[in-house]
N, C-alpha and C. Protein backbone atom coordinates (compact mmCIF):
# COMPACT_ATOMS: atom_id res chain seq x y z
N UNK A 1 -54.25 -18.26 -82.19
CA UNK A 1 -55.22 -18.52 -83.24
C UNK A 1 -56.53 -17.86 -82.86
N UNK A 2 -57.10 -17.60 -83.89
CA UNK A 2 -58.40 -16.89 -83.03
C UNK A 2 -59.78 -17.87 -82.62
N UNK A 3 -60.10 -16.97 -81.91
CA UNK A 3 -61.67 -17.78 -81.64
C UNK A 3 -62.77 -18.00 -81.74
N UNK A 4 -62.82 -16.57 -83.21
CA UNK A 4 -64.02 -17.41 -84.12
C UNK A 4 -63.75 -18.55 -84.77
N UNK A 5 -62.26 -18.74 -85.26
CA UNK A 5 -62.35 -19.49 -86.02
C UNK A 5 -62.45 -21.01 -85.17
N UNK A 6 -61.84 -21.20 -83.33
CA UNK A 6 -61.79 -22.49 -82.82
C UNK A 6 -63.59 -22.66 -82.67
N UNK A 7 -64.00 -21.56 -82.77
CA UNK A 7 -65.76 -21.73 -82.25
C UNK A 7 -66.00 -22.20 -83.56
N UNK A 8 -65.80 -21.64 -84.87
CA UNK A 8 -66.67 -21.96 -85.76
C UNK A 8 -66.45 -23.57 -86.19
N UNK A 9 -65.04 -23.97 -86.21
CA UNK A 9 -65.01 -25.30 -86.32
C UNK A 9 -65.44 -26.49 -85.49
N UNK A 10 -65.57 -26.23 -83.89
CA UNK A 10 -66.17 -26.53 -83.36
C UNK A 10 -67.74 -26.91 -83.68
N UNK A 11 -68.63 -25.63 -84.08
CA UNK A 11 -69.83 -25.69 -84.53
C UNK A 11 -69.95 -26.46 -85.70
N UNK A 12 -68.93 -26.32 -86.51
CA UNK A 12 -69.15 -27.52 -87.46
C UNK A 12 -68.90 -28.44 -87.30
N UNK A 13 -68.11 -29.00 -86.49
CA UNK A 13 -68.09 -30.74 -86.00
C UNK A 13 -69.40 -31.00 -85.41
N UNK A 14 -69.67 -30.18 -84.50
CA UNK A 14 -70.75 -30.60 -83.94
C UNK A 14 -72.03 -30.63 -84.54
N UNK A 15 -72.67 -29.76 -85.81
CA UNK A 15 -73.34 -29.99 -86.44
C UNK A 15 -73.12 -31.03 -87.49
N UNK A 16 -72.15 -31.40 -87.59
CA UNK A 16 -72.03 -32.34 -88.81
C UNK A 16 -72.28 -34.27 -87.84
N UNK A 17 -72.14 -33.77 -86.59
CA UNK A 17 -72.38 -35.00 -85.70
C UNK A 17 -71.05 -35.96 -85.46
N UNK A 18 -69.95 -35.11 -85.85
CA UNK A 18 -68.94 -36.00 -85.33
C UNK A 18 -68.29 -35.68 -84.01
N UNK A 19 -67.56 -36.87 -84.14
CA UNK A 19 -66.61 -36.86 -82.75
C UNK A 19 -65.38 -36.49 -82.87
N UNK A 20 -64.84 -35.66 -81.81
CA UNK A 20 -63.26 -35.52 -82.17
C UNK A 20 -62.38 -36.97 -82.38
N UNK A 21 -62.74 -37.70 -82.15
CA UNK A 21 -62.47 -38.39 -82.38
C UNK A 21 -62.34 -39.17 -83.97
N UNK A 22 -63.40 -38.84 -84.78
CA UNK A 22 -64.00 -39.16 -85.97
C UNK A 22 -62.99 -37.92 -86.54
N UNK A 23 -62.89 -36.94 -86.72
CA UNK A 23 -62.00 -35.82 -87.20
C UNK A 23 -60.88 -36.18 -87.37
N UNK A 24 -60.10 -36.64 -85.84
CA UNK A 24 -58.92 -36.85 -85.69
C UNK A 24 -58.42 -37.96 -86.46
N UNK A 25 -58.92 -39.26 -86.76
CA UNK A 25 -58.53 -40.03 -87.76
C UNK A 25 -59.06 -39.32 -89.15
N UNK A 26 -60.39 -38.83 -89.42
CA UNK A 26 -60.12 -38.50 -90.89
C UNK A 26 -58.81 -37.43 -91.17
N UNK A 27 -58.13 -36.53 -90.00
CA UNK A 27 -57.13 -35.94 -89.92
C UNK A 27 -55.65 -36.67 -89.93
N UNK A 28 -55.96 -37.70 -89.63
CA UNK A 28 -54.52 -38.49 -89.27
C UNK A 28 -53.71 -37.90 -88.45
N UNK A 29 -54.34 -37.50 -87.40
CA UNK A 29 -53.72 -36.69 -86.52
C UNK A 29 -54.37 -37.37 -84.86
N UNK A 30 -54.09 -36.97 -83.99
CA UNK A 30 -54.24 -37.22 -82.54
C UNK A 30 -55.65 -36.91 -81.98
N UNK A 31 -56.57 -37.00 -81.47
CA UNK A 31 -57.47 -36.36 -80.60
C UNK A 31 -57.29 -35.01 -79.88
N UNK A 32 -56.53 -34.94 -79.19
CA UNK A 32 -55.44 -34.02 -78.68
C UNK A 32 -55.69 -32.53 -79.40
N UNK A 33 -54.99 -32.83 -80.80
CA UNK A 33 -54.82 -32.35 -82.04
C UNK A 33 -56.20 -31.30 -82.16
N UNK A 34 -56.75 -31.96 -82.62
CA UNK A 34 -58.58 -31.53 -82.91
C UNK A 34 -58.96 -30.94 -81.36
N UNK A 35 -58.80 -30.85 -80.26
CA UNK A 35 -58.89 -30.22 -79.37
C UNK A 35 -58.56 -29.46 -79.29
N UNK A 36 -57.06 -29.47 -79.29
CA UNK A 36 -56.27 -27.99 -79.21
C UNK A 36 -56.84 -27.02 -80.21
N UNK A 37 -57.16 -27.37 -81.97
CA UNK A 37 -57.46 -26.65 -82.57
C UNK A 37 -58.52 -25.82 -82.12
N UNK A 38 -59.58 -27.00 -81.89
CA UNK A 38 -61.42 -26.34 -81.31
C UNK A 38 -60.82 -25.32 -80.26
N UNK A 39 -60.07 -25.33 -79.30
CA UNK A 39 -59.99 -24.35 -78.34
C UNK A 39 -58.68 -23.23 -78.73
N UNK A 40 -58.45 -23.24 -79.88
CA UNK A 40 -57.63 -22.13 -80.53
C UNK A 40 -56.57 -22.23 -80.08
N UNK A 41 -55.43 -23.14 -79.16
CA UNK A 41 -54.46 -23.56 -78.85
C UNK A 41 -53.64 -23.36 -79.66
N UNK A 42 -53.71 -24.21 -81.62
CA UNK A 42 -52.57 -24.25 -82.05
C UNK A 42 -53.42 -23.88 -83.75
N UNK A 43 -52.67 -23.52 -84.61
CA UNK A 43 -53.05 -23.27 -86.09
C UNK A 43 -53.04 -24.49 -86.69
N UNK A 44 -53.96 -24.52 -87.56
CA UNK A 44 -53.92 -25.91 -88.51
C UNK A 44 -52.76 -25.85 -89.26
N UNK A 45 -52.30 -26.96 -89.62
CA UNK A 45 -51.70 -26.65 -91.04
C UNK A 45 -52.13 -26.51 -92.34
N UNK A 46 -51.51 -26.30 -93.46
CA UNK A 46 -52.07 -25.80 -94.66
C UNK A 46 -53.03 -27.42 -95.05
N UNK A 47 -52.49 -28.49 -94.68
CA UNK A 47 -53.11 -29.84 -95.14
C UNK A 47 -54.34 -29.95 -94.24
N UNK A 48 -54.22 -29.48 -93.19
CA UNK A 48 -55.18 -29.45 -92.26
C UNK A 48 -56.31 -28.82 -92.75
N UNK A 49 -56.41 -27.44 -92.95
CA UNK A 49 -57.40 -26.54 -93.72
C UNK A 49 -57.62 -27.09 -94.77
N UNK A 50 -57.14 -28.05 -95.82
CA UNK A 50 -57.99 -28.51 -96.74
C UNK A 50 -58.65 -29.31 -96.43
N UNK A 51 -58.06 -29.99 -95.33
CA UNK A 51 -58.69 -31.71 -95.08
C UNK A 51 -60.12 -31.07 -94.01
N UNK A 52 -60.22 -30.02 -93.19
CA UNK A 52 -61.14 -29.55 -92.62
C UNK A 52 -62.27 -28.93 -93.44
N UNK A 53 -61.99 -28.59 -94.64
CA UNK A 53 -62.56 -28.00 -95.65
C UNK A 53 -63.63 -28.88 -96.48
N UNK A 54 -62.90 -29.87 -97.03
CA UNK A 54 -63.08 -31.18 -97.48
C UNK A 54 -64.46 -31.85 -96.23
N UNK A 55 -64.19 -32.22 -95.01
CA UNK A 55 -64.24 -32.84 -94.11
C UNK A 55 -66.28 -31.89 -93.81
N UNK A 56 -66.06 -30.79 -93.65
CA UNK A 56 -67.09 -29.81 -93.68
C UNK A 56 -68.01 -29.56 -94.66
N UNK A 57 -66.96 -29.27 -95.90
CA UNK A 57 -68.10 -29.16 -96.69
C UNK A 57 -67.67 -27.66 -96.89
N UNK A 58 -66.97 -26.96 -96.42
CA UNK A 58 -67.17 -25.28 -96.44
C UNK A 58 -65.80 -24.75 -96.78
N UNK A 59 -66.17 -23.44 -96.98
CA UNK A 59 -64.78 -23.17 -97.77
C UNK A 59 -63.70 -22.62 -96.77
N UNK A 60 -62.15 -22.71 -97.31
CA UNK A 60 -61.47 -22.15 -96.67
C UNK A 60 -61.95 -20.43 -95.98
N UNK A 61 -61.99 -19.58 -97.18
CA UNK A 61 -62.33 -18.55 -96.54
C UNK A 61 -63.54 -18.55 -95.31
N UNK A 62 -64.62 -19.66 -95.76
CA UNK A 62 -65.63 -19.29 -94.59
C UNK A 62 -65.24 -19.64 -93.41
N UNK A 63 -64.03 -20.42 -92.97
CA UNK A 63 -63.11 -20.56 -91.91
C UNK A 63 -62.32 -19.29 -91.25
N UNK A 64 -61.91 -18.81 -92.21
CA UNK A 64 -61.16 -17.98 -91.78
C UNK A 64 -61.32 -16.28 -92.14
N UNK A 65 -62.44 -16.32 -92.45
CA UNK A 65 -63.23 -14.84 -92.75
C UNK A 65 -62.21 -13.58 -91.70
N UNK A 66 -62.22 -13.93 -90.87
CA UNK A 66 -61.62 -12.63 -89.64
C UNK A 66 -60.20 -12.76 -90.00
N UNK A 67 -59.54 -13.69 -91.01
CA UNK A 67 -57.80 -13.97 -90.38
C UNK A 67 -57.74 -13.19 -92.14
N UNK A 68 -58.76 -13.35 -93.17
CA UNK A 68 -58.61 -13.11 -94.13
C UNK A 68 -58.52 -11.16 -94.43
N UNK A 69 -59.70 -10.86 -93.76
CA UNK A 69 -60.19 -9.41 -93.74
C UNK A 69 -58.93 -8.50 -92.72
N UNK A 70 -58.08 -9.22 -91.76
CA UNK A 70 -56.64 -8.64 -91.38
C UNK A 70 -55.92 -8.56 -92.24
N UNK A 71 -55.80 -9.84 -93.29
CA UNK A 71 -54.51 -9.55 -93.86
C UNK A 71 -54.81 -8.64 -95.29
N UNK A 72 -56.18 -8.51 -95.53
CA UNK A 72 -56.79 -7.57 -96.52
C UNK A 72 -56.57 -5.90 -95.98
N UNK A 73 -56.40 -5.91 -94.79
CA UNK A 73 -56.58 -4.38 -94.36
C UNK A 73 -54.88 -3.97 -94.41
N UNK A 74 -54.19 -4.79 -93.89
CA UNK A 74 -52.72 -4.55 -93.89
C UNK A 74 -52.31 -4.50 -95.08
N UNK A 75 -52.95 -5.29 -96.13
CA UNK A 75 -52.53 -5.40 -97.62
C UNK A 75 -52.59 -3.83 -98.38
N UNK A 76 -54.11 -3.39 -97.45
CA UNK A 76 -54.62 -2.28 -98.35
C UNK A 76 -53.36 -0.89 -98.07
N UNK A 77 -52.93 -1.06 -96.27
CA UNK A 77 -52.07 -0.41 -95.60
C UNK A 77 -50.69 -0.09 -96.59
N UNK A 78 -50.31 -1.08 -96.80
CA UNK A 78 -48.98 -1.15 -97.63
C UNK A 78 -48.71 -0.24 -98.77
N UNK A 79 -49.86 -1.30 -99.89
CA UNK A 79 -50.16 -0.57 -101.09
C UNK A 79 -49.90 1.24 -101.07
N UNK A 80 -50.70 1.69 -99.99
CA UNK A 80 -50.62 3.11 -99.79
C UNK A 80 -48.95 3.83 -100.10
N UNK A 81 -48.32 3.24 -99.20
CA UNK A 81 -46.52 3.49 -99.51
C UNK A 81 -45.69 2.84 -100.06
N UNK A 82 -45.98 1.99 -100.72
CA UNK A 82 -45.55 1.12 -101.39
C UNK A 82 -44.29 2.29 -102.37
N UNK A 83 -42.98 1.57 -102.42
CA UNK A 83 -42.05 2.53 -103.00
C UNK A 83 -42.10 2.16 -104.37
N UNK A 84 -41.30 3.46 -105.08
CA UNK A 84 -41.64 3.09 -106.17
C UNK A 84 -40.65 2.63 -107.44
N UNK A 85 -40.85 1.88 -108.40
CA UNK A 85 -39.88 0.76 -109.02
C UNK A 85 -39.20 1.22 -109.50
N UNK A 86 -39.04 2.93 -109.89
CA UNK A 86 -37.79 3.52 -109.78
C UNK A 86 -38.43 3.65 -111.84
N UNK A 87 -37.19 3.35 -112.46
CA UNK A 87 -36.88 3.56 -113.69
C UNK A 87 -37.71 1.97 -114.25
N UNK A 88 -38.90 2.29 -115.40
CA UNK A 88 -39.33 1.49 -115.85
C UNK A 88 -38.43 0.98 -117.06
N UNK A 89 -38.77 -0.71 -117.06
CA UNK A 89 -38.09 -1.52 -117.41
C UNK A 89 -38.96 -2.57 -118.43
N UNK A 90 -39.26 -2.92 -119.35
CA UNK A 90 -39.47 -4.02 -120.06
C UNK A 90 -40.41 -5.21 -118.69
N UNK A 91 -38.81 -5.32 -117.87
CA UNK A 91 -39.64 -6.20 -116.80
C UNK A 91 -40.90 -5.26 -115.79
N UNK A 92 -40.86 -4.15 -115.55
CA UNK A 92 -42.07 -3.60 -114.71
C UNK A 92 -43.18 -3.32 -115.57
N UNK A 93 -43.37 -3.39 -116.51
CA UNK A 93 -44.30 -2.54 -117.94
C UNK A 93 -45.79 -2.44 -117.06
N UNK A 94 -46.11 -4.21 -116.69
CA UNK A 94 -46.72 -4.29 -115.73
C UNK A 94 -47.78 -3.97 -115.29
N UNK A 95 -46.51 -3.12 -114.65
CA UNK A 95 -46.62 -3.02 -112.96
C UNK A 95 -47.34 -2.42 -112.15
N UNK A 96 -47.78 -1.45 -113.04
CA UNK A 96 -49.13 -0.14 -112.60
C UNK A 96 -50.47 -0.77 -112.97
N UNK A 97 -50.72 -1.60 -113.71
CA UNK A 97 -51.72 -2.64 -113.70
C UNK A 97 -52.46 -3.49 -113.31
N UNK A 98 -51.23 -4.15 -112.92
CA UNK A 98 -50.87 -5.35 -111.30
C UNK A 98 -51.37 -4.59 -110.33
N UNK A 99 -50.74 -3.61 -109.94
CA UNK A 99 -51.01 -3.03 -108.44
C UNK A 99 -52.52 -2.16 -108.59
N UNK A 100 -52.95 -1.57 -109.73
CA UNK A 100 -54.31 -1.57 -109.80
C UNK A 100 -55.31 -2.51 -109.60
N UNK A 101 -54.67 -3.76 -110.13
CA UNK A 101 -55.71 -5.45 -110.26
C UNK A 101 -55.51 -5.06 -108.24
N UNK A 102 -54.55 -4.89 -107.94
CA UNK A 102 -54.46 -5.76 -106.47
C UNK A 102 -55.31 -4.36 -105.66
N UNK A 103 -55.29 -3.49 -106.02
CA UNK A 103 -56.34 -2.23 -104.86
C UNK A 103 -57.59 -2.46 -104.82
N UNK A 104 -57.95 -2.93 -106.29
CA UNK A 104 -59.63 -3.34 -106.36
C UNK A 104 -59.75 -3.79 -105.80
N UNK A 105 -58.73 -5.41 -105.97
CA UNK A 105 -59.39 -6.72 -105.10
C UNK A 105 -59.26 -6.17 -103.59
N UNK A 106 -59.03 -5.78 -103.19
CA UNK A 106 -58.77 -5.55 -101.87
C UNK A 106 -59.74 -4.37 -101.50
N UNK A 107 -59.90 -3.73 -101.95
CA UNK A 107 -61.02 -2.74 -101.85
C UNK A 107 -62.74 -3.82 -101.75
N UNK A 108 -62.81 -4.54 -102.29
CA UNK A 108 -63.88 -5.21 -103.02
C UNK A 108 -64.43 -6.45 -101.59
N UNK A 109 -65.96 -6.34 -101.02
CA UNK A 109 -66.33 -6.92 -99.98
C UNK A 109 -66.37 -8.44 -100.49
N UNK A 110 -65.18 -9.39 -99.51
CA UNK A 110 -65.30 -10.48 -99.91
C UNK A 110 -66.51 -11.32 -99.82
N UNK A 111 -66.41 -12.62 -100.51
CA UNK A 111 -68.14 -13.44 -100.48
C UNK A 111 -67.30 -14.46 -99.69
N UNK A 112 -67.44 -15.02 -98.51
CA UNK A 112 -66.75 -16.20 -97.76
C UNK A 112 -67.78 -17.06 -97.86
N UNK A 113 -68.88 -17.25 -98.66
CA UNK A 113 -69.39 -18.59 -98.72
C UNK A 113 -69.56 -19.47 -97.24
N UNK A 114 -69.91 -20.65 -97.36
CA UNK A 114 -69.75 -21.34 -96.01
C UNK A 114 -70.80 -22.77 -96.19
N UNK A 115 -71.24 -23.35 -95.19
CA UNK A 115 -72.14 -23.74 -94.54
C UNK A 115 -73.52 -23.59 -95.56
């Protein structure tokens, strides 16, 4: 997991004045748990990231800004060779549209909000 993201949650517990302890039950999860995360040990789960979200005040992306902008660069990677759908179909009509909507967004500097 990375370690902006165990630092940044860290910084937000700690500015928000709780205890791992205080986390770990609004988590329903262990002490342990909330440790391992803060020190990048283990990935949240998807319930986790909302409930940390929730819990903060901040948005998913402003959590995960660095894990987001990887999978934006590999996204952009793909697109490039992406094969092609062969013989258009009723079902692809689409499809050159779609994959235009998706180059922008991905081209386009995200706003991760936060804090």
């Amino acid at each position: 997991m990375s370690t902006q993201f165990a630092h940044d949650l860290r910084l937000a517990r700690k500015k928000s004045g709780y205890t791992q302890g205080d986390v770990a039950h609004l988590l329903a999860a262990q002490q342990s748990a909330v440790s391992d995360l803060e020190q990048g040990k283990m990935p949240p789960t998807l319930d986790q990231i909302i409930e940390l979200s929730l819990i903060y005040g901040r948005s998913f992306e402003s959590f995960f800004a660095e894990v987001l902008e990887r999978c934006r660069i590999r996204m952009q990677e793909r697109l490039k060779d992406l094969p092609s759908a062969g013989k258009q179909t009723a079902h692809t009509l689409t499809r050159p549209a779609s994959l235009e909507r998706l180059t922008r967004r991905m081209a386009e500097t995200p706003d991760h909000g936060g804090a």
